[in-house]
PDB file of N, CA and C in Angstrom:
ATOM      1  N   UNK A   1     -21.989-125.659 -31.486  1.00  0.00           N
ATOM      2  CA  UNK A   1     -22.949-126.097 -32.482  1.00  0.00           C
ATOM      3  C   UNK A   1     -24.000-126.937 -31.770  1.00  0.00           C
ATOM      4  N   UNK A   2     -25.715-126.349 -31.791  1.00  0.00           N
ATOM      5  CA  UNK A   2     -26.565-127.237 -31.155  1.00  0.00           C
ATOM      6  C   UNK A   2     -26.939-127.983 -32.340  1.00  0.00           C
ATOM      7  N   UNK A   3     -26.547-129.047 -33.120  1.00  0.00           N
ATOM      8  CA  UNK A   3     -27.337-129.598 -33.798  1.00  0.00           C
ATOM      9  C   UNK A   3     -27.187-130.759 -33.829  1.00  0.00           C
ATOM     10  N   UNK A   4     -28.065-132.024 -34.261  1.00  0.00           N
ATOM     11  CA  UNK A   4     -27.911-133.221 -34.079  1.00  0.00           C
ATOM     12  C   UNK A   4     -28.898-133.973 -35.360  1.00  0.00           C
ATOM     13  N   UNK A   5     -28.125-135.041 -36.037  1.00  0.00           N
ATOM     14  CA  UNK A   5     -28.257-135.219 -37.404  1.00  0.00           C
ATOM     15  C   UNK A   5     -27.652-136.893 -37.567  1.00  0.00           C
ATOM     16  N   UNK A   6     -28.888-137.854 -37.501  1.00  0.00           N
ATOM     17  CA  UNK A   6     -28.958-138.887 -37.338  1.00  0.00           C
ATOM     18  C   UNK A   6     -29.089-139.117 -39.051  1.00  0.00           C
ATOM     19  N   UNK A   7     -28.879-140.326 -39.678  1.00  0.00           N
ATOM     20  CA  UNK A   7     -29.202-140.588 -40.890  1.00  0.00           C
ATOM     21  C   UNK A   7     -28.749-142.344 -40.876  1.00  0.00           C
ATOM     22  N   UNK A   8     -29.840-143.117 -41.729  1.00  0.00           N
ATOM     23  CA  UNK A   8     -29.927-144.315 -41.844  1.00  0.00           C
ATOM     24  C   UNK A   8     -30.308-144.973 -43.334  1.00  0.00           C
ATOM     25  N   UNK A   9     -30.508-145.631 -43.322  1.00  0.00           N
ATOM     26  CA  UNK A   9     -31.239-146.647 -44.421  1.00  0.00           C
ATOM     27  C   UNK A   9     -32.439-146.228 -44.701  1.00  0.00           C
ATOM     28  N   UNK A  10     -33.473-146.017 -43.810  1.00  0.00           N
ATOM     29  CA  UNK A  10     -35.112-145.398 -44.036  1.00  0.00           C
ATOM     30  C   UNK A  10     -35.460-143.824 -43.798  1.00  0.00           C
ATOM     31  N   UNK A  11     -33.552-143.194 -43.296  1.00  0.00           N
ATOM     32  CA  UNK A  11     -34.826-141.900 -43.182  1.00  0.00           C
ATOM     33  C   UNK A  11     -33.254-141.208 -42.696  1.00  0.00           C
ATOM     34  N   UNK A  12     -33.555-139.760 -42.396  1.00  0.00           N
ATOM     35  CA  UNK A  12     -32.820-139.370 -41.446  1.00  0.00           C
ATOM     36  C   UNK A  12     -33.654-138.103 -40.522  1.00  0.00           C
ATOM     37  N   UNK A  13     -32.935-137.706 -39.614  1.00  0.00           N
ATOM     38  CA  UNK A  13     -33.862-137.215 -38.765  1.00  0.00           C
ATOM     39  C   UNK A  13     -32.622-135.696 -38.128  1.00  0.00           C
ATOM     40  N   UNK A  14     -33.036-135.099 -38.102  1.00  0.00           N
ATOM     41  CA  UNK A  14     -32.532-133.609 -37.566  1.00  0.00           C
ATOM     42  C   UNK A  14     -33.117-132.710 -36.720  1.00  0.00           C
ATOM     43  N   UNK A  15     -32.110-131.899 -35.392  1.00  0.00           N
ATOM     44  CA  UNK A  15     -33.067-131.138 -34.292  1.00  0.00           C
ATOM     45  C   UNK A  15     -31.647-129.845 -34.509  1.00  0.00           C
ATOM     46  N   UNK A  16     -32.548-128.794 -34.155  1.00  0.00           N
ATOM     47  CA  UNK A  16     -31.754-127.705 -34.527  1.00  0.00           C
ATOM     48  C   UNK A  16     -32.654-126.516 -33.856  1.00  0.00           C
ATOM     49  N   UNK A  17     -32.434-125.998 -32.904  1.00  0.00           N
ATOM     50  CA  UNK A  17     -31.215-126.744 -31.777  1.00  0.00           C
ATOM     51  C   UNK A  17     -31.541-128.284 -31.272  1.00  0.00           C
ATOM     52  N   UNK A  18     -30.505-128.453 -31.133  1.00  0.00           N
ATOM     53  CA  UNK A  18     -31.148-130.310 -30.322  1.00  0.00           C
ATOM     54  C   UNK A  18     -31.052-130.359 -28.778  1.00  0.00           C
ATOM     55  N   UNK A  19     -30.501-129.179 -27.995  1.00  0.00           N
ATOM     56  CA  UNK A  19     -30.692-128.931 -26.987  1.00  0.00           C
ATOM     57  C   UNK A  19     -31.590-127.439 -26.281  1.00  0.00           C
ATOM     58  N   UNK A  20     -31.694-127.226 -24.986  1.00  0.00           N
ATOM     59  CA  UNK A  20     -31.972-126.112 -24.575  1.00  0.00           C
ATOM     60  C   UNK A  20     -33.221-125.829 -23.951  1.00  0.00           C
ATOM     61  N   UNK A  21     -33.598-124.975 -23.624  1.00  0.00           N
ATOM     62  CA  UNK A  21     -35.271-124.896 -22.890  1.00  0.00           C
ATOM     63  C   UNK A  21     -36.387-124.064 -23.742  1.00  0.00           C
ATOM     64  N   UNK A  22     -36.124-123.619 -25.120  1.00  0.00           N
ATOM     65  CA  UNK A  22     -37.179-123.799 -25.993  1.00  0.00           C
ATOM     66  C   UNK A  22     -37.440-124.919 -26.683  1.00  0.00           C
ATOM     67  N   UNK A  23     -38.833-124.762 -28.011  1.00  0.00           N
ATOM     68  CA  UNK A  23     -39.108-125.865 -28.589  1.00  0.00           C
ATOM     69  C   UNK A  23     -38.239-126.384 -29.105  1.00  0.00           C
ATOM     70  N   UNK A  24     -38.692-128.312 -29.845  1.00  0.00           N
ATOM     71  CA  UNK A  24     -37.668-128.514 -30.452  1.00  0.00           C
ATOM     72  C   UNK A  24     -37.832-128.928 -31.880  1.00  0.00           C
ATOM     73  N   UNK A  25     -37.227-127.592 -32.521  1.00  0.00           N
ATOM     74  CA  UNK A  25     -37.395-127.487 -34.103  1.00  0.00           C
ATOM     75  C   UNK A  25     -36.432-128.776 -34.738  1.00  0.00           C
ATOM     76  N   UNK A  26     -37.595-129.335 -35.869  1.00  0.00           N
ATOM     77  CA  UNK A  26     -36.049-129.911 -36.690  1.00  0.00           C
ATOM     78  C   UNK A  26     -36.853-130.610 -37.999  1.00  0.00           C
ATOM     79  N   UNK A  27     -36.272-131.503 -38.514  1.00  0.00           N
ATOM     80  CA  UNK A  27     -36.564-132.126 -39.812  1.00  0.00           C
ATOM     81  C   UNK A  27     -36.929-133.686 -40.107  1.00  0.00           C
ATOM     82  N   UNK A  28     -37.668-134.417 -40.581  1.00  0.00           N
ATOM     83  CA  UNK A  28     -37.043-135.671 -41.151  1.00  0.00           C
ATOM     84  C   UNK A  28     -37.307-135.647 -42.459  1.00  0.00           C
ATOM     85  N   UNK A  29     -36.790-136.939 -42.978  1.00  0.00           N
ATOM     86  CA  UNK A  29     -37.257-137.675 -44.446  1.00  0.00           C
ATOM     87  C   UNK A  29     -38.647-137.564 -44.726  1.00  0.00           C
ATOM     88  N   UNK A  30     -39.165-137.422 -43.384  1.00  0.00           N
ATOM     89  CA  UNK A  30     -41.388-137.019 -43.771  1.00  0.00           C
ATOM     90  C   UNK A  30     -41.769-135.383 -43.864  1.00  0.00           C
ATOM     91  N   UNK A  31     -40.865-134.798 -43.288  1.00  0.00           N
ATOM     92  CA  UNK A  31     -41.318-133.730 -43.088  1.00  0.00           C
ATOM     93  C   UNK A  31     -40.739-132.751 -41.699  1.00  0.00           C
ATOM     94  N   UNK A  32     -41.739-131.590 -41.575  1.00  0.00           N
ATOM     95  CA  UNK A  32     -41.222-130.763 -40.819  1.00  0.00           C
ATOM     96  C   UNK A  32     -41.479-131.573 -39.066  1.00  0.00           C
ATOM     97  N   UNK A  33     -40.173-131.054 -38.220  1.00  0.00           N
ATOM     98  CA  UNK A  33     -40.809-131.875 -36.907  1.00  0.00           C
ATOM     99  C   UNK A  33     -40.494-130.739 -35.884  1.00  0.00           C
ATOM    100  N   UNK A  34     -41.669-130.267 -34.857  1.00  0.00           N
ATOM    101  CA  UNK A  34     -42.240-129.213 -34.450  1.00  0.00           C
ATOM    102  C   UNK A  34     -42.655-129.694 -33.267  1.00  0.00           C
ATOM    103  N   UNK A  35     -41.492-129.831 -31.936  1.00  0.00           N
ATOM    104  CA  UNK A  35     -42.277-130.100 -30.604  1.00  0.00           C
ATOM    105  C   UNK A  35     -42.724-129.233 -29.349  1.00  0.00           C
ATOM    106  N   UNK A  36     -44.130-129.777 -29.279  1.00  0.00           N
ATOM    107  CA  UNK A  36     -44.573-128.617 -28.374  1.00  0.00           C
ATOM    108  C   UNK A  36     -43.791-128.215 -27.008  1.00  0.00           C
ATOM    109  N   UNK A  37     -43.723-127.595 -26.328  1.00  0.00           N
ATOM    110  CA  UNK A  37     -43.083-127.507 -24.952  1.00  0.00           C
ATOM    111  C   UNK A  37     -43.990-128.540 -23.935  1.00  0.00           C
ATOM    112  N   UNK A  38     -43.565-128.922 -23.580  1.00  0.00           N
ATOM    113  CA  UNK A  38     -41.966-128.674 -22.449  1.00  0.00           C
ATOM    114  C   UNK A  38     -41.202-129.755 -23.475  1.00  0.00           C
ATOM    115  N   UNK A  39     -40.155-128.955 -23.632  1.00  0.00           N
ATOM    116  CA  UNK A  39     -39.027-130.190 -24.088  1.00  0.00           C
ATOM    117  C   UNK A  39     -38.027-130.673 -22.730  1.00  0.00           C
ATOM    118  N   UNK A  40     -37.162-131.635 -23.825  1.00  0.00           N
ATOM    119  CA  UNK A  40     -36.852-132.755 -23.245  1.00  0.00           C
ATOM    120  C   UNK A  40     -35.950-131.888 -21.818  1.00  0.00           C
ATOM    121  N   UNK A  41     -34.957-131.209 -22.162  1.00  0.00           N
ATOM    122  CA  UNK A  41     -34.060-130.628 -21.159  1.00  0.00           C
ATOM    123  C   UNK A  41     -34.849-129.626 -19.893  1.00  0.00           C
ATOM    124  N   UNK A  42     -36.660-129.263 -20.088  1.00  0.00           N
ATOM    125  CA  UNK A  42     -37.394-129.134 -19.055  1.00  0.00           C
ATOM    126  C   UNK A  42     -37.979-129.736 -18.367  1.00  0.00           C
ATOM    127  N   UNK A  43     -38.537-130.995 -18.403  1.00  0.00           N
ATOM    128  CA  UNK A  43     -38.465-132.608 -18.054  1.00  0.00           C
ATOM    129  C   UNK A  43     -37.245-132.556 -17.475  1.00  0.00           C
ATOM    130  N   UNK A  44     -36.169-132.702 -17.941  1.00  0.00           N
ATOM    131  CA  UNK A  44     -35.402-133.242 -17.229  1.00  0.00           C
ATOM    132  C   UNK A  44     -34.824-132.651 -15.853  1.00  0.00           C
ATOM    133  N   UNK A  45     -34.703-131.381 -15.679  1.00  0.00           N
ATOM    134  CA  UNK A  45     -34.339-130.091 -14.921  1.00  0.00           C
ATOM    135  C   UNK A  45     -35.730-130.342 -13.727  1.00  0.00           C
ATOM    136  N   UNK A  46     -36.649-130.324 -14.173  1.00  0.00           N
ATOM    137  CA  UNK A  46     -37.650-130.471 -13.162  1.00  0.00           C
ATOM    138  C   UNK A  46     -37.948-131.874 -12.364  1.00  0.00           C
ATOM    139  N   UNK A  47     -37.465-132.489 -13.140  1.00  0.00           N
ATOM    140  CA  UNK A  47     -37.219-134.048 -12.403  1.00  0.00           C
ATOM    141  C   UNK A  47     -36.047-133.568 -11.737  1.00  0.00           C
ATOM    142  N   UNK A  48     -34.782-133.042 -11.910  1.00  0.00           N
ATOM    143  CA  UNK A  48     -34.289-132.977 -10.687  1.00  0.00           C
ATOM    144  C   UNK A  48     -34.510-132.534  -9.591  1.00  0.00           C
ATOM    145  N   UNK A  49     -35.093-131.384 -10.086  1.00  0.00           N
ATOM    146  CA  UNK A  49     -35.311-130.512  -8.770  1.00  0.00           C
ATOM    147  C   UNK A  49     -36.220-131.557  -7.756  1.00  0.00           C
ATOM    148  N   UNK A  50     -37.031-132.390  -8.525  1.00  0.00           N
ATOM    149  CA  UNK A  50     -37.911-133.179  -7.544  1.00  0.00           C
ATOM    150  C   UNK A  50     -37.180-134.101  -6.623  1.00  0.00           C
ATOM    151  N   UNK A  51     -36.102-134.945  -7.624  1.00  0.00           N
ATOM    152  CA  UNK A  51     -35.616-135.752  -6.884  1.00  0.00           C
ATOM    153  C   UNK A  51     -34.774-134.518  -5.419  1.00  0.00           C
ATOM    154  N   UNK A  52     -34.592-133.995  -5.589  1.00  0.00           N
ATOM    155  CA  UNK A  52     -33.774-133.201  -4.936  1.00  0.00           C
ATOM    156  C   UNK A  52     -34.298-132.877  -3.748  1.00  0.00           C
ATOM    157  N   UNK A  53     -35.569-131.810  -3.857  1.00  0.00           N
ATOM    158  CA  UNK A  53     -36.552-131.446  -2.978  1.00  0.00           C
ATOM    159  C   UNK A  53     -37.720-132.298  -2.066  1.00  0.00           C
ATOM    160  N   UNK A  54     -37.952-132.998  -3.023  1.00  0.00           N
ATOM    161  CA  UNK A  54     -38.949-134.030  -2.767  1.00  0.00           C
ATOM    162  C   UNK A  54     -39.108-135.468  -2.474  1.00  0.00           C
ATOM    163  N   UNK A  55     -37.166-135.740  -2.787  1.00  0.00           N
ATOM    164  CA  UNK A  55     -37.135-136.917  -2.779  1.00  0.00           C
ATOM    165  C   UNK A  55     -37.911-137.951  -3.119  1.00  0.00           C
ATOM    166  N   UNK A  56     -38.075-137.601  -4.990  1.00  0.00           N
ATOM    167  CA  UNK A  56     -38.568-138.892  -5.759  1.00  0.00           C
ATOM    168  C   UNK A  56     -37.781-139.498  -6.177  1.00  0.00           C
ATOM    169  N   UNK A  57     -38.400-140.932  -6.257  1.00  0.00           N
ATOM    170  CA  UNK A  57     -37.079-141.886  -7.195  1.00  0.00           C
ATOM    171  C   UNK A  57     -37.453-141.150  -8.793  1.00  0.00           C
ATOM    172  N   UNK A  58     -35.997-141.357  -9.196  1.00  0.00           N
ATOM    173  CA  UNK A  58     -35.648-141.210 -10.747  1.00  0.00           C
ATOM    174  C   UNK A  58     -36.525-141.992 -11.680  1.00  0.00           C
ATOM    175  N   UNK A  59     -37.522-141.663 -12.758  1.00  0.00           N
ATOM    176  CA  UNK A  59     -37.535-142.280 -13.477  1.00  0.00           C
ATOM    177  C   UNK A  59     -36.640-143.547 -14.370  1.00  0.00           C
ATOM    178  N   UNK A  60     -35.535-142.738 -14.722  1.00  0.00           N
ATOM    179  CA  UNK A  60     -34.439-143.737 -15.515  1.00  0.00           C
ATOM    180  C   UNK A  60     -33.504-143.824 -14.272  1.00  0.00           C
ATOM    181  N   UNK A  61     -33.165-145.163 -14.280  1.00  0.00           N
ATOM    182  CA  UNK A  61     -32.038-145.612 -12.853  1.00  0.00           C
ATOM    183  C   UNK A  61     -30.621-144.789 -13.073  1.00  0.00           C
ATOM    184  N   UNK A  62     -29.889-144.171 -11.878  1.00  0.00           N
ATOM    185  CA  UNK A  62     -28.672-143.414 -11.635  1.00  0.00           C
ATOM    186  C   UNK A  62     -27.840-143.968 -11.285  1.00  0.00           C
ATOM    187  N   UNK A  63     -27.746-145.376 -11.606  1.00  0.00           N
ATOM    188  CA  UNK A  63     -26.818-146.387 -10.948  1.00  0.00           C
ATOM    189  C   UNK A  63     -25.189-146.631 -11.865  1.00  0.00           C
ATOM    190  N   UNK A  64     -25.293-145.852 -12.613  1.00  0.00           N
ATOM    191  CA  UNK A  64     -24.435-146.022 -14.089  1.00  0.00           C
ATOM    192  C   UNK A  64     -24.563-147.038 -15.136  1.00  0.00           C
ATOM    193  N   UNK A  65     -25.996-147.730 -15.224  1.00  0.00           N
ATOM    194  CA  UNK A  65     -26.090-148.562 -15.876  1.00  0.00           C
ATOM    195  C   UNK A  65     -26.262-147.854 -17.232  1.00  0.00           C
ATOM    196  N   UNK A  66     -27.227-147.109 -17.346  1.00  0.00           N
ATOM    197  CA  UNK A  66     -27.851-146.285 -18.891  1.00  0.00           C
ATOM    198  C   UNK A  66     -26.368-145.497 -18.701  1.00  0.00           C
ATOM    199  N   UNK A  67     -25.545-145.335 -18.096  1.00  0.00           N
ATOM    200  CA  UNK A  67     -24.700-144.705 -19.062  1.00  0.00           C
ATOM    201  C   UNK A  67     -23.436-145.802 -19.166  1.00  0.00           C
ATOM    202  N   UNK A  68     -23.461-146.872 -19.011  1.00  0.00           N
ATOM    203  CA  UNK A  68     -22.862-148.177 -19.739  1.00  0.00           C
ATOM    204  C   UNK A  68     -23.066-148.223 -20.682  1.00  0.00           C
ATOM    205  N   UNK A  69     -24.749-148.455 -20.627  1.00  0.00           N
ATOM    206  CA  UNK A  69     -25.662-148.524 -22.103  1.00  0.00           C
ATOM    207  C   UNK A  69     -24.691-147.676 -23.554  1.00  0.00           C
ATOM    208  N   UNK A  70     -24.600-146.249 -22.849  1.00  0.00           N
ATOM    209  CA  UNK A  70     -24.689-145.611 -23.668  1.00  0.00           C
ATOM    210  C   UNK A  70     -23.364-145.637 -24.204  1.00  0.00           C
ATOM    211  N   UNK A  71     -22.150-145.859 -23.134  1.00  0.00           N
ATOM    212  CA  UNK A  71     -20.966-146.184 -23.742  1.00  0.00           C
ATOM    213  C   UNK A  71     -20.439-147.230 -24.809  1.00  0.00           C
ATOM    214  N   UNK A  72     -21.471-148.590 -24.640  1.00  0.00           N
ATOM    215  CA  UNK A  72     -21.263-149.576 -25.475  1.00  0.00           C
ATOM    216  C   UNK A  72     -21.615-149.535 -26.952  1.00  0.00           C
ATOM    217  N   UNK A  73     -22.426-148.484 -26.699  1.00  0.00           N
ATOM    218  CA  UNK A  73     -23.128-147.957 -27.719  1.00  0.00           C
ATOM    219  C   UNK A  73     -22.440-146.846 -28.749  1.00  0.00           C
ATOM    220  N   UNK A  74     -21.570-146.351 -28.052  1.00  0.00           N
ATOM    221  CA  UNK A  74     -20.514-145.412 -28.649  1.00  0.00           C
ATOM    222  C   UNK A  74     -19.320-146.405 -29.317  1.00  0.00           C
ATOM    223  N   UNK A  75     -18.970-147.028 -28.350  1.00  0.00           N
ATOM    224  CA  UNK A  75     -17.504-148.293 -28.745  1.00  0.00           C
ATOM    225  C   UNK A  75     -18.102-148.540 -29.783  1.00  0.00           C
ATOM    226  N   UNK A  76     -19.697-148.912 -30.042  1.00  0.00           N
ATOM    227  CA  UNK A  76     -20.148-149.762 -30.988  1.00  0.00           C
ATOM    228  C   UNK A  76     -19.857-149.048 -32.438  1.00  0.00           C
ATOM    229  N   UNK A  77     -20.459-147.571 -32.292  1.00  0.00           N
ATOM    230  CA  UNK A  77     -20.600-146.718 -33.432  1.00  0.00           C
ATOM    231  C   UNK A  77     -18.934-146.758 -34.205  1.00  0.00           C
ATOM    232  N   UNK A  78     -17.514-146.220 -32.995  1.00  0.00           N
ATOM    233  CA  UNK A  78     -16.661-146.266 -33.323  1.00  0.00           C
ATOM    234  C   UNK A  78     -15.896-147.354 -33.888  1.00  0.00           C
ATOM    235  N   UNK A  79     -16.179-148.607 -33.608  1.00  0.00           N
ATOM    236  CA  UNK A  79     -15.442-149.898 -34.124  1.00  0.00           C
ATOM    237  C   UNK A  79     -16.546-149.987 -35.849  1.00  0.00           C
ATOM    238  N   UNK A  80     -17.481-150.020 -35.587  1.00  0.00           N
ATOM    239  CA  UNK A  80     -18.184-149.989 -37.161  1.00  0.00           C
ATOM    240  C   UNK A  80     -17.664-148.893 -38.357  1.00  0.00           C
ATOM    241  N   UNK A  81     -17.147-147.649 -37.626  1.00  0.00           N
ATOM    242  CA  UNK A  81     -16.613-146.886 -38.610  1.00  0.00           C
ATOM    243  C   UNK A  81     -15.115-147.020 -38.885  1.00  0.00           C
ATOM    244  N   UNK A  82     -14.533-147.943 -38.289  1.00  0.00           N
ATOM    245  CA  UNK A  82     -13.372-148.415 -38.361  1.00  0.00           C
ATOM    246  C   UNK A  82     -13.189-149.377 -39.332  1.00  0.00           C
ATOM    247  N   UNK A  83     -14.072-150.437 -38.996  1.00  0.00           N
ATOM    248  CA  UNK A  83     -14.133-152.186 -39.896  1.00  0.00           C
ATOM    249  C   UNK A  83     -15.112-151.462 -41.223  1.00  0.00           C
ATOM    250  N   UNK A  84     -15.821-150.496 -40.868  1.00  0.00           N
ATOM    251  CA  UNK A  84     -17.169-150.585 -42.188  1.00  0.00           C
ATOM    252  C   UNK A  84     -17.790-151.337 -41.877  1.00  0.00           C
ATOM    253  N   UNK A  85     -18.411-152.435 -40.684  1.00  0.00           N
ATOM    254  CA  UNK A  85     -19.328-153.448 -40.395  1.00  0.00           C
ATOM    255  C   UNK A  85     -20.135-153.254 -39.882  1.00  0.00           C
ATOM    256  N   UNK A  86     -21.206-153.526 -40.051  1.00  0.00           N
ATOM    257  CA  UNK A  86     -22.396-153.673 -39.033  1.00  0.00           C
ATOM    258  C   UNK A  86     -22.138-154.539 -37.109  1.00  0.00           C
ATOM    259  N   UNK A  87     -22.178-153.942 -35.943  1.00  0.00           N
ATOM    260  CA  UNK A  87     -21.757-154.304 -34.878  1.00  0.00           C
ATOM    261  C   UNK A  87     -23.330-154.830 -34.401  1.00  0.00           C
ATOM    262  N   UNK A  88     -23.018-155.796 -34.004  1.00  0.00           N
ATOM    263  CA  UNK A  88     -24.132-156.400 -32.796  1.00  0.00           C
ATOM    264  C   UNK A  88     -24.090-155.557 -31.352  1.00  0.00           C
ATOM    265  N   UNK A  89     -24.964-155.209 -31.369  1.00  0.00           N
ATOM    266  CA  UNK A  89     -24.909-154.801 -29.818  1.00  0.00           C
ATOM    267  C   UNK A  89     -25.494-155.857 -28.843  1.00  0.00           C
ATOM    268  N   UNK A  90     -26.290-156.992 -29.425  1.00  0.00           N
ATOM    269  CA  UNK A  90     -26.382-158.138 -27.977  1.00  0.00           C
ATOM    270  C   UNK A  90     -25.506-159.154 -27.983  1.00  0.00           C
ATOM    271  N   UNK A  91     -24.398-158.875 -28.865  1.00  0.00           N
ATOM    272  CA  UNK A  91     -23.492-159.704 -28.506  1.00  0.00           C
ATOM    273  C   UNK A  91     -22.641-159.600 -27.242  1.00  0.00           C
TER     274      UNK A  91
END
């Protein structure tokens, strides 16, 4: 299943597919959302190849920090659907 389906208090937001190397179709609470190419996963593929070939630094750091980020960020989601609470993440 490529799909990905965020929803909040002001809105929710949907990509369908939410991955892949065409556009990226999807929805919100405003309306239709329609992104031109290059999407995100061709950006990203071509930044490697650079870092690779060309030896550029990375835009976003490879140090495992953003994917700390992103783990705390998961613990976070999972303990809130546990308690029902709202989690601080700069705590």
């Amino acid at each position: 299943l490529d799909r990905f389906f965020l929803t909040g208090e002001k809105g929710f937001a949907e990509l369908l597919p939410s991955t892949g190397y065409g556009p990226i179709k999807g929805r919100t609470h405003k309306g239709e959302l329609n992104q031109p190419e290059p999407t995100h996963q061709t950006v990203q593929m071509d930044e490697m190849a650079q870092i690779i070939f060309e030896d550029k630094k990375p835009l976003v750091p490879v140090n495992g920090e953003e994917g700390l980020k992103d783990m705390k960020i998961i613990d976070a989601i999972y303990l809130a659907v546990k308690t029902g609470k709202k989690i601080d993440l700069k705590a």
